[in-house]
Protein backbone atom coordinates (compact mmCIF):
# COMPACT_ATOMS: atom_id res chain seq x y z
CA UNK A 1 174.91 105.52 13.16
CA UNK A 2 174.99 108.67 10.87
CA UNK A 3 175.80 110.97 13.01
CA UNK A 4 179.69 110.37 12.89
CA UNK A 5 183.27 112.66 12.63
CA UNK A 6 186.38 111.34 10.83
CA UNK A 7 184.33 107.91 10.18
CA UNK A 8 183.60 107.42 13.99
CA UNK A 9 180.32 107.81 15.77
CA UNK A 10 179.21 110.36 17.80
CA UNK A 11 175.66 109.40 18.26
CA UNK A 12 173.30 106.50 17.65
CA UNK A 13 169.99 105.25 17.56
CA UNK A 14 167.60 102.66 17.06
CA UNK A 15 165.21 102.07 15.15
CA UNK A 16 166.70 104.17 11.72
CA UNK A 17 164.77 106.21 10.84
CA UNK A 18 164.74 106.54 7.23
CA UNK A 19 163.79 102.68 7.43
CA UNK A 20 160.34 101.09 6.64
CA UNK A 21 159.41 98.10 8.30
CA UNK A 22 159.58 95.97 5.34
CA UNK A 23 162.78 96.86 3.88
CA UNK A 24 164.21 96.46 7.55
CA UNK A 25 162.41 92.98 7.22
CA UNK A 26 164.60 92.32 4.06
CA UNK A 27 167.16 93.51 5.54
CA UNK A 28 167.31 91.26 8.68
CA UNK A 29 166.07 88.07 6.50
CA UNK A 30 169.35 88.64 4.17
CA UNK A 31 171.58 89.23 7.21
CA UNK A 32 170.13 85.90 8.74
CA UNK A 33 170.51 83.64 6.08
CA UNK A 34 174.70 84.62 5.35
CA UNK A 35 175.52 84.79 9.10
CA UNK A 36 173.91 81.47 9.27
CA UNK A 37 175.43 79.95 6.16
CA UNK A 38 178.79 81.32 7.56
CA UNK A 39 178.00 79.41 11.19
CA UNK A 40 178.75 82.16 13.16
CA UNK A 41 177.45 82.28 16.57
CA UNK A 42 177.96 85.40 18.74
CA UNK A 43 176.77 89.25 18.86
CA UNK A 44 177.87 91.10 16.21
CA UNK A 45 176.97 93.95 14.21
CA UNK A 46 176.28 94.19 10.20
CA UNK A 47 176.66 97.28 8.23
CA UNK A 48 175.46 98.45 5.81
CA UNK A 49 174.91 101.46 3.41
CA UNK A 50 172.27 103.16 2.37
CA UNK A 51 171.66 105.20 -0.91
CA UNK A 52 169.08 108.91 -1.44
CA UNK A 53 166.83 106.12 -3.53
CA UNK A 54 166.56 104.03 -0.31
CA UNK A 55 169.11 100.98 -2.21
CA UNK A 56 171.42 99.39 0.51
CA UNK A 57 174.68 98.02 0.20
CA UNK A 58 176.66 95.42 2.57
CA UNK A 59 179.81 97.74 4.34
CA UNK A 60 181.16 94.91 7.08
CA UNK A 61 180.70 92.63 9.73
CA UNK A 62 182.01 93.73 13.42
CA UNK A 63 182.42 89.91 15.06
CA UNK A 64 182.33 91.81 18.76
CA UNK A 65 179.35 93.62 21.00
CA UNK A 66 179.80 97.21 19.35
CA UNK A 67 180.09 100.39 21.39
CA UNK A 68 176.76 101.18 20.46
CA UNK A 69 175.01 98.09 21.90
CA UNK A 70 172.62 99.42 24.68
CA UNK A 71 170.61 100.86 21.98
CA UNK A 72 169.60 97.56 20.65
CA UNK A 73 169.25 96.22 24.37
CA UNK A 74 167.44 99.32 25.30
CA UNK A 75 164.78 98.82 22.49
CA UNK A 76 165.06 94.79 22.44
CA UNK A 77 164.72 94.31 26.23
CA UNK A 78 167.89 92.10 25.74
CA UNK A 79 171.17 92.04 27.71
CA UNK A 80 173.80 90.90 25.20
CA UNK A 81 176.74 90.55 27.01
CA UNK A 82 175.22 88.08 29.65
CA UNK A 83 173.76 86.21 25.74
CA UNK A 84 177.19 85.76 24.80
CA UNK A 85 178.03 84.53 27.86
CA UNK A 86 175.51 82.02 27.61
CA UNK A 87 176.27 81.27 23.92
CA UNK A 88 180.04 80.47 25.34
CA UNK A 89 178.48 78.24 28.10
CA UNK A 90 177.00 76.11 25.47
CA UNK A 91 173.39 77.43 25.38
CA UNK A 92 171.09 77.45 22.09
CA UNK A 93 169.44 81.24 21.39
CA UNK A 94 166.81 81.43 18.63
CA UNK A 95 164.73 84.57 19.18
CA UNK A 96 164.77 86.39 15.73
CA UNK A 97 161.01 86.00 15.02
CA UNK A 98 160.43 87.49 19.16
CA UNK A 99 162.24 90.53 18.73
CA UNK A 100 160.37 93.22 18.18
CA UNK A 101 161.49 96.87 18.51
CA UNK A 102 159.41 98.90 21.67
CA UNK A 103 160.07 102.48 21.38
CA UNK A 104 162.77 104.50 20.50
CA UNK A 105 166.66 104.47 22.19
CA UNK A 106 169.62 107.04 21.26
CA UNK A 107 172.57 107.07 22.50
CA UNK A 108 175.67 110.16 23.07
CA UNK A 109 179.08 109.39 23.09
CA UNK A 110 180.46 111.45 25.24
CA UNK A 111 184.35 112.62 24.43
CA UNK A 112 186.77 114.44 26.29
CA UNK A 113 187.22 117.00 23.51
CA UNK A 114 187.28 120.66 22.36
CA UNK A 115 183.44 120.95 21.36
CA UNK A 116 184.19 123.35 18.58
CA UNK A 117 187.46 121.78 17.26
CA UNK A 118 187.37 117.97 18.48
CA UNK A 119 191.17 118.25 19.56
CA UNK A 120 191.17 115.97 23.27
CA UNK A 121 191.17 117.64 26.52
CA UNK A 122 192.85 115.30 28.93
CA UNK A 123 193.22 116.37 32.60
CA UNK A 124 191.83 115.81 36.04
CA UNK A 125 187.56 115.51 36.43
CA UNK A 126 186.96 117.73 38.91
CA UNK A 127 183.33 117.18 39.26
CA UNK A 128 181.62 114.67 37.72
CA UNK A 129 177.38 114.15 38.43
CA UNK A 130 175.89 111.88 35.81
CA UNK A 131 171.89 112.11 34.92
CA UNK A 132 169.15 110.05 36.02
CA UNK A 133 165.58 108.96 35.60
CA UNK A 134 163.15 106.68 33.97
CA UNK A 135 164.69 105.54 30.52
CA UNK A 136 167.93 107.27 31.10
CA UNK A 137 170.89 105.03 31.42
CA UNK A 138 174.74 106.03 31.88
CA UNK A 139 177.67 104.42 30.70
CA UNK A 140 180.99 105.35 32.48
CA UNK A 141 184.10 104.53 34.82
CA UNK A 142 184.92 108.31 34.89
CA UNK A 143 184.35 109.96 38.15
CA UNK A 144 185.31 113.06 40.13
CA UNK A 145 189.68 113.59 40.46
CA UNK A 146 189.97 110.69 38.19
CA UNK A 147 192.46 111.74 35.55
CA UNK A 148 191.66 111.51 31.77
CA UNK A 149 194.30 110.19 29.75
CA UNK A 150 196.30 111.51 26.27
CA UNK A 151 197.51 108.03 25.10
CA UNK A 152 193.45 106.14 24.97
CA UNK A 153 190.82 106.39 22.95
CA UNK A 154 188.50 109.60 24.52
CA UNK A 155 185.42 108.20 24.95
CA UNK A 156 184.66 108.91 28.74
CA UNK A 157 180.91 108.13 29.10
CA UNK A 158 178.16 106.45 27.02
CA UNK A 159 174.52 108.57 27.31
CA UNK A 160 171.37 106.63 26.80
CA UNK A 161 167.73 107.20 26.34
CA UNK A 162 164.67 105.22 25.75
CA UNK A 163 161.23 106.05 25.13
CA UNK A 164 157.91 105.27 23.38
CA UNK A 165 158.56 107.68 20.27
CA UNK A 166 161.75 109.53 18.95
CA UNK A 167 160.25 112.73 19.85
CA UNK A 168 160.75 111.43 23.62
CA UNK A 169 163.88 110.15 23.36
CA UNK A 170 165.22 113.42 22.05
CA UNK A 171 163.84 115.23 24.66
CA UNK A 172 164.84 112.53 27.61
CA UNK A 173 168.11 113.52 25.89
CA UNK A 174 167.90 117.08 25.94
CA UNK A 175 167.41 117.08 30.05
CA UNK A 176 169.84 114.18 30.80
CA UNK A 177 173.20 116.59 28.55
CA UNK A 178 171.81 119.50 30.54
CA UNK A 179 172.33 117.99 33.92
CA UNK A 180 174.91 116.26 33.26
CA UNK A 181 178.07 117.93 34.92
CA UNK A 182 181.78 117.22 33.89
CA UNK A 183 184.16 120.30 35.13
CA UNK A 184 188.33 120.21 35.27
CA UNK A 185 188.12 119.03 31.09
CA UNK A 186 186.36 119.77 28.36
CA UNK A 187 183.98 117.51 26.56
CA UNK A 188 181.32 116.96 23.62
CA UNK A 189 178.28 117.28 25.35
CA UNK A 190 177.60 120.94 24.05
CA UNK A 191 178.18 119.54 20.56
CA UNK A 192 175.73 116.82 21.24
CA UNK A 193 173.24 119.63 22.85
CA UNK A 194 173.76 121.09 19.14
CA UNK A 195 173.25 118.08 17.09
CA UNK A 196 170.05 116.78 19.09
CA UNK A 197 168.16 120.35 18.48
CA UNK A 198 169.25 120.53 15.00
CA UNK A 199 165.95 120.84 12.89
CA UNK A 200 167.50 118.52 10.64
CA UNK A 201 168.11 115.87 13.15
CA UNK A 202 165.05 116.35 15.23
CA UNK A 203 163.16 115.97 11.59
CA UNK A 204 165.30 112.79 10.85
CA UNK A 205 166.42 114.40 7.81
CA UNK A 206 170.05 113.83 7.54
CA UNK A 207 172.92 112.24 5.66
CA UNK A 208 176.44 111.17 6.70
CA UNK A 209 177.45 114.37 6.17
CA UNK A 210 175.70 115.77 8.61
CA UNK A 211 178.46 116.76 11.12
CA UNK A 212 180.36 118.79 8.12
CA UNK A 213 178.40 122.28 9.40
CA UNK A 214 179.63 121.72 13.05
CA UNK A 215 183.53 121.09 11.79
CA UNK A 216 185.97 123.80 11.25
């Protein structure tokens, strides 16, 4: 979740990259034992932050199913919304020690925005053809002459990719921004074009100050 503007996300992925199996391991184990001692119950995302000499450092606990969930389901094989529905119905999950990552997942958040200055672009959609394929999924209730609105968050469609490396996934990525057609507003998906062919991000070399170079 590094990739991020003002403190929000722009892009996502799973797993980090910067994170070795056992410190992940660690990681989980701690994560395990508070929620647990807390008796919560639910999806729910825990943050933390991590230092240049790999130290991490709890941030917060989100007690909802985050924005950024299919990326976990994508590399998980889970669905989490129909869990928590189950976990409300009464039903008993234990699956830590069965969940093991397959492949790679990242995901775009797409925002109808100025690419170059982030200001929103509401309007009417006048065309609107999402992408496709094997290990491309698409978020969305835009659609063609729907009309984006000034007073909501801007978030208009949720890109997702899946494959057996990173390497993949990036490139899964590349094809599903480049035929992916929004016309009547403007929208991030040239930034995220940008971002995902960054050497920096394609090497997995970046901080959360990556987006600073694409600001004005």
């Amino acid at each position: 979740c590094t990739i991020q503007r003002r403190h929000q996300k722009l892009l996502e992925e799973s797993p980090s990259v910067i994170m070795s199996e056992d410190r992940r391991h660690k990681m989980g184990l701690l994560v395990e034992q508070a929620l647990t001692n807390i008796g919560y119950s639910n999806a729910g995302t825990v943050e933390f932050l991590v230092d240049e000499n790999m130290n991490f450092y709890f941030m917060e606990v989100n007690t909802r199913i985050q924005v950024e969930h299919p990326v976990t389901e994508m590399v998980t094989g889970t669905d989490l919304v129909k869990l928590q529905i189950m976990i409300a119905s009464g039903a008993k999950l234990r699956f830590e020690d069965h969940l093991m990552p397959r492949g790679h997942s990242i995901e775009c958040r797409i925002n109808a925005e100025d690419p170059h200055t982030l200001v929103p672009s509401p309007g009417k959609i006048t065309s609107f053809n999402v992408p496709g394929g094997l290990g491309v999924r698409v978020e969305t209730a835009a659609h063609s002459e729907c009309t984006i609105s000034p007073y909501y968050d801007s978030l208009i469609a949720k890109v997702v990719t899946h494959a057996n490396s990173r390497s993949e996934a990036i490139k899964k990525m590349e094809r599903a921004l480049e035929t992916f057609v929004i016309e009547g507003i403007k929208t991030t998906i040239p930034l995220h074009q940008r971002i995902i062919r960054d050497p920096d991000f394609v090497a997995g070399t970046f901080s959360t100050k990556f987006m600073e170079r694409y600001l004005p």
